[in-house]
C-alpha atoms as a PDB file:
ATOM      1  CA  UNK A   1     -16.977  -0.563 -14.661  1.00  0.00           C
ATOM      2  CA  UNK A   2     -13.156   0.471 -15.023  1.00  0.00           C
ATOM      3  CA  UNK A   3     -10.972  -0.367 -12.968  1.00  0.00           C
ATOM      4  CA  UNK A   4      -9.361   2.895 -10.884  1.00  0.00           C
ATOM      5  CA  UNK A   5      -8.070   3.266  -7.399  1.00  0.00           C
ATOM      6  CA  UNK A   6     -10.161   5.185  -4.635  1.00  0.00           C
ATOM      7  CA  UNK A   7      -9.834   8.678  -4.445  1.00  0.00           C
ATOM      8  CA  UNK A   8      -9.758  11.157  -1.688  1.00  0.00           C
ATOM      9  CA  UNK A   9     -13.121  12.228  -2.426  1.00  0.00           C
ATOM     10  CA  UNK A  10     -14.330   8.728  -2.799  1.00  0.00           C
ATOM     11  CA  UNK A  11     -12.687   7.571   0.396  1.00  0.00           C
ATOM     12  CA  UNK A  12     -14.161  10.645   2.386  1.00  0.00           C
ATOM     13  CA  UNK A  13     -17.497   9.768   0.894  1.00  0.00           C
ATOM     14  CA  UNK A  14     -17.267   6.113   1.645  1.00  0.00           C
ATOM     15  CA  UNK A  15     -16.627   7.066   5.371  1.00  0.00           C
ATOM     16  CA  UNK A  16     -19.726   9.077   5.566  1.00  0.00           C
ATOM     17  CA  UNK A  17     -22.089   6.858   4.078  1.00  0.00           C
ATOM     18  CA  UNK A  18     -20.787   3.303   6.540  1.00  0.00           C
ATOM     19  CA  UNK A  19     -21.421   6.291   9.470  1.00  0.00           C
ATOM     20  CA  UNK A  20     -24.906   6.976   8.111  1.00  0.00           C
ATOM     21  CA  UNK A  21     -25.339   3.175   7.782  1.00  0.00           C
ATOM     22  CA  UNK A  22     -26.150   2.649   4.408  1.00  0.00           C
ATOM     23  CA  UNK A  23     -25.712  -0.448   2.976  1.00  0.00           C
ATOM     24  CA  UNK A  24     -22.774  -1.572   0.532  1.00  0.00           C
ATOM     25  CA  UNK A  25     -24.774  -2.241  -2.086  1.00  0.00           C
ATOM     26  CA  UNK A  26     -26.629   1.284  -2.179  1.00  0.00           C
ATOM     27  CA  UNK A  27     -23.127   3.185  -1.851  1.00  0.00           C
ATOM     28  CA  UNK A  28     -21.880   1.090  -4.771  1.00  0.00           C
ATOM     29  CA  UNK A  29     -24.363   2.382  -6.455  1.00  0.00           C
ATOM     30  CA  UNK A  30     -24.164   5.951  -5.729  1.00  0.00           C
ATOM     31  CA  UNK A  31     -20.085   5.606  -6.172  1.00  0.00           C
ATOM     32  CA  UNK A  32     -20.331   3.989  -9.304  1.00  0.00           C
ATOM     33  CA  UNK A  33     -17.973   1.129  -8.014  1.00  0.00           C
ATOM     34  CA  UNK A  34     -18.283  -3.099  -7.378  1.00  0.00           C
ATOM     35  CA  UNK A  35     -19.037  -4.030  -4.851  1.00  0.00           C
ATOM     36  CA  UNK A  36     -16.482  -6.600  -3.824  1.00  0.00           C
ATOM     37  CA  UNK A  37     -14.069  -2.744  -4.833  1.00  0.00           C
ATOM     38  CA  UNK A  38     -16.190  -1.838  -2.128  1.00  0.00           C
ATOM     39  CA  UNK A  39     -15.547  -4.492   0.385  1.00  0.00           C
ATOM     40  CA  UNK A  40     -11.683  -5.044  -0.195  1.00  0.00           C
ATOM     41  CA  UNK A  41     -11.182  -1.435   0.563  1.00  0.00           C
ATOM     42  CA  UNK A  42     -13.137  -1.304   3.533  1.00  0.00           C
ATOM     43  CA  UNK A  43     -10.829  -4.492   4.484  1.00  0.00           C
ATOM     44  CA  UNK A  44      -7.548  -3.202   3.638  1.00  0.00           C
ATOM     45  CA  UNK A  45      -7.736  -0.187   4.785  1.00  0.00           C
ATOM     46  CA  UNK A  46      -9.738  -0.579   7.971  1.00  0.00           C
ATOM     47  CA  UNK A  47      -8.080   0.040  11.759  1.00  0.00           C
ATOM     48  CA  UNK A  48      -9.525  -2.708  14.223  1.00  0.00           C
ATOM     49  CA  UNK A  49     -12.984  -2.792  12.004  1.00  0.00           C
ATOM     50  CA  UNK A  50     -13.610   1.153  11.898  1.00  0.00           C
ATOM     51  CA  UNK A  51     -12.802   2.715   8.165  1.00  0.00           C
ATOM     52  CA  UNK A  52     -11.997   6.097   8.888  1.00  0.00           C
ATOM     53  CA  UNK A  53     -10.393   7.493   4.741  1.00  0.00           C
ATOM     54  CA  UNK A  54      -7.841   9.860   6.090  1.00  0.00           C
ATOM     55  CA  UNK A  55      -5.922   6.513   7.530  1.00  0.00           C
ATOM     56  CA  UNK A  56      -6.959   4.258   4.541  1.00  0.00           C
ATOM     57  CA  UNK A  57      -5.714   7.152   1.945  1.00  0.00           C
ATOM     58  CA  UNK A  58      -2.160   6.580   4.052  1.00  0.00           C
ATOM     59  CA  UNK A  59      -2.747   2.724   4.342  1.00  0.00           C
ATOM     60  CA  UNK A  60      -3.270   2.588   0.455  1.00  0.00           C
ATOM     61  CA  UNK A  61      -0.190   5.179  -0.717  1.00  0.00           C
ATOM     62  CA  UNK A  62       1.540   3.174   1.661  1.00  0.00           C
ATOM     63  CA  UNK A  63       1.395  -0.255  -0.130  1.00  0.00           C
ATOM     64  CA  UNK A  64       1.496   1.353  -3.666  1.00  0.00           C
ATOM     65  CA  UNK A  65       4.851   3.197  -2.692  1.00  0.00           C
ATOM     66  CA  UNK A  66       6.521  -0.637  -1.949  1.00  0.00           C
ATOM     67  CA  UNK A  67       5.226  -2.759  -5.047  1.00  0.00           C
ATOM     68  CA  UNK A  68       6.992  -5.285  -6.299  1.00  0.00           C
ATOM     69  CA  UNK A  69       6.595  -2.923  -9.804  1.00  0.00           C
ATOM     70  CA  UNK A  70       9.106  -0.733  -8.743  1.00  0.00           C
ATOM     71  CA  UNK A  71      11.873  -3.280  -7.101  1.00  0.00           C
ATOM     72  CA  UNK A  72      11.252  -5.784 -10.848  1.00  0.00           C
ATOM     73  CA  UNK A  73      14.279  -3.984 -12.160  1.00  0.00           C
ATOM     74  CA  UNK A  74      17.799  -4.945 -10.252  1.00  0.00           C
ATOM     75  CA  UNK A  75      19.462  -1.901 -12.062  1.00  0.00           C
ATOM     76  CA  UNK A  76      17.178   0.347 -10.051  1.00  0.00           C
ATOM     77  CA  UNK A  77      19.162  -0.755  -7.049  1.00  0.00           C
ATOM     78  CA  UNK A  78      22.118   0.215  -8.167  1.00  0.00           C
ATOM     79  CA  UNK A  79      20.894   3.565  -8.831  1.00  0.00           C
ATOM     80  CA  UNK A  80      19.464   4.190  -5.656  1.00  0.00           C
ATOM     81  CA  UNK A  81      22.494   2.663  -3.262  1.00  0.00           C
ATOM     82  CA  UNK A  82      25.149   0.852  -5.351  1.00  0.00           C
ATOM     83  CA  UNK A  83      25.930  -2.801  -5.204  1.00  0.00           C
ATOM     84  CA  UNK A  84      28.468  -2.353  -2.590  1.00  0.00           C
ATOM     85  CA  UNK A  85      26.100  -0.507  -0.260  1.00  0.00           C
ATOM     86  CA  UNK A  86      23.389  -2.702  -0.752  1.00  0.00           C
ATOM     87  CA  UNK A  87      26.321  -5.543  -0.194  1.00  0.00           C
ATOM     88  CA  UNK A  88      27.324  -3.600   3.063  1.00  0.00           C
ATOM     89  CA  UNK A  89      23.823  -3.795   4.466  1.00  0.00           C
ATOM     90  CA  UNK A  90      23.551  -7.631   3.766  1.00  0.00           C
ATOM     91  CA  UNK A  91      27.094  -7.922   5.920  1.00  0.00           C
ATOM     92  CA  UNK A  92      25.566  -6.300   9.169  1.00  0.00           C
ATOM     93  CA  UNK A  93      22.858  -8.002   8.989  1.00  0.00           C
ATOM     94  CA  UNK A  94      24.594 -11.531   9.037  1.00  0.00           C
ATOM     95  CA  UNK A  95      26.264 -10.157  11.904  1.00  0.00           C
ATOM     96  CA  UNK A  96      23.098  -9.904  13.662  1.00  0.00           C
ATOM     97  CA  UNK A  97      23.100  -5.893  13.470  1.00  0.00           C
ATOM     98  CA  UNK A  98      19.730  -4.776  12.305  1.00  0.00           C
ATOM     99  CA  UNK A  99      19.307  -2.541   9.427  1.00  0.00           C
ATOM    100  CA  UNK A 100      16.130  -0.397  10.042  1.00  0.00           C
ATOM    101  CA  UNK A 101      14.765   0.990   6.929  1.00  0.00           C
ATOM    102  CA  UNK A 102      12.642  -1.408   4.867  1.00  0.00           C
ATOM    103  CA  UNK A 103      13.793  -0.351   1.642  1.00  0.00           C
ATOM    104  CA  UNK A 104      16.969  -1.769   2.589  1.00  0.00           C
ATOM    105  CA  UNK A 105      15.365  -5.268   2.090  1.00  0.00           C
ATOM    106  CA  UNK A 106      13.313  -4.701  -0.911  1.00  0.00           C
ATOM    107  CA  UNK A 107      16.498  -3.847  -2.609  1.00  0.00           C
ATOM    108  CA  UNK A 108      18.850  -7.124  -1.378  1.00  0.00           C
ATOM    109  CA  UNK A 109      15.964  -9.119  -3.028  1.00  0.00           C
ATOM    110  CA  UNK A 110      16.557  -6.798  -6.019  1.00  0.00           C
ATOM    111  CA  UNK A 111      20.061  -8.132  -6.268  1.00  0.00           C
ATOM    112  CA  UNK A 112      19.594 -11.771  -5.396  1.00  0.00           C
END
């Protein structure tokens, strides 16, 4: 089997099969997917042990939109902000200010 990430669809499936209590195995079958695919997304993307897909489809975009892929390149960084902005941010930060967007820190690691 290929690997590809969870769709909508898939997700909203997946949701209504654990509620009718079928077992992993059988919905890997039926979704054409591993099951350890199976299991990681139900652990990832799980609120206090219920999988509901609406919040794992937001969980999952989530931790694709802050890879490491997309910080690998330091000139990206300098697109976005510019080294002295980025260089700005580290400043208030020494100074104990806190800087309250995470991107913020993604792209200081860029730079180091």
């Amino acid at each position: 089997m290929p690997y590809r990430h969870f769709t909508s669809d898939e997700r909203d499936a997946l949701q209504v099969f654990i509620d009718k209590e079928l077992t992993i195995d059988c919905i890997a079958r039926i979704l054409k997917k591993h099951i350890s695919s199976l299991y990681r997304e139900i652990t990832r993307n799980s609120q206090e042990g219920i999988y509901l897909s609406r919040y794992a489809e937001t969980v999952a975009k989530n931790r694709r939109a802050y890879s490491k892929k997309y910080m690998a390149e330091p000139r990206i960084s300098d697109r976005i902000l510019g080294k002295d902005a980025l260089r700005g941010i580290k400043e208030l930060q020494k100074k104990g200010n806190v800087v309250s967007f995470p991107i913020a820190t993604l792209l200081m690691k860029a730079l180091e």
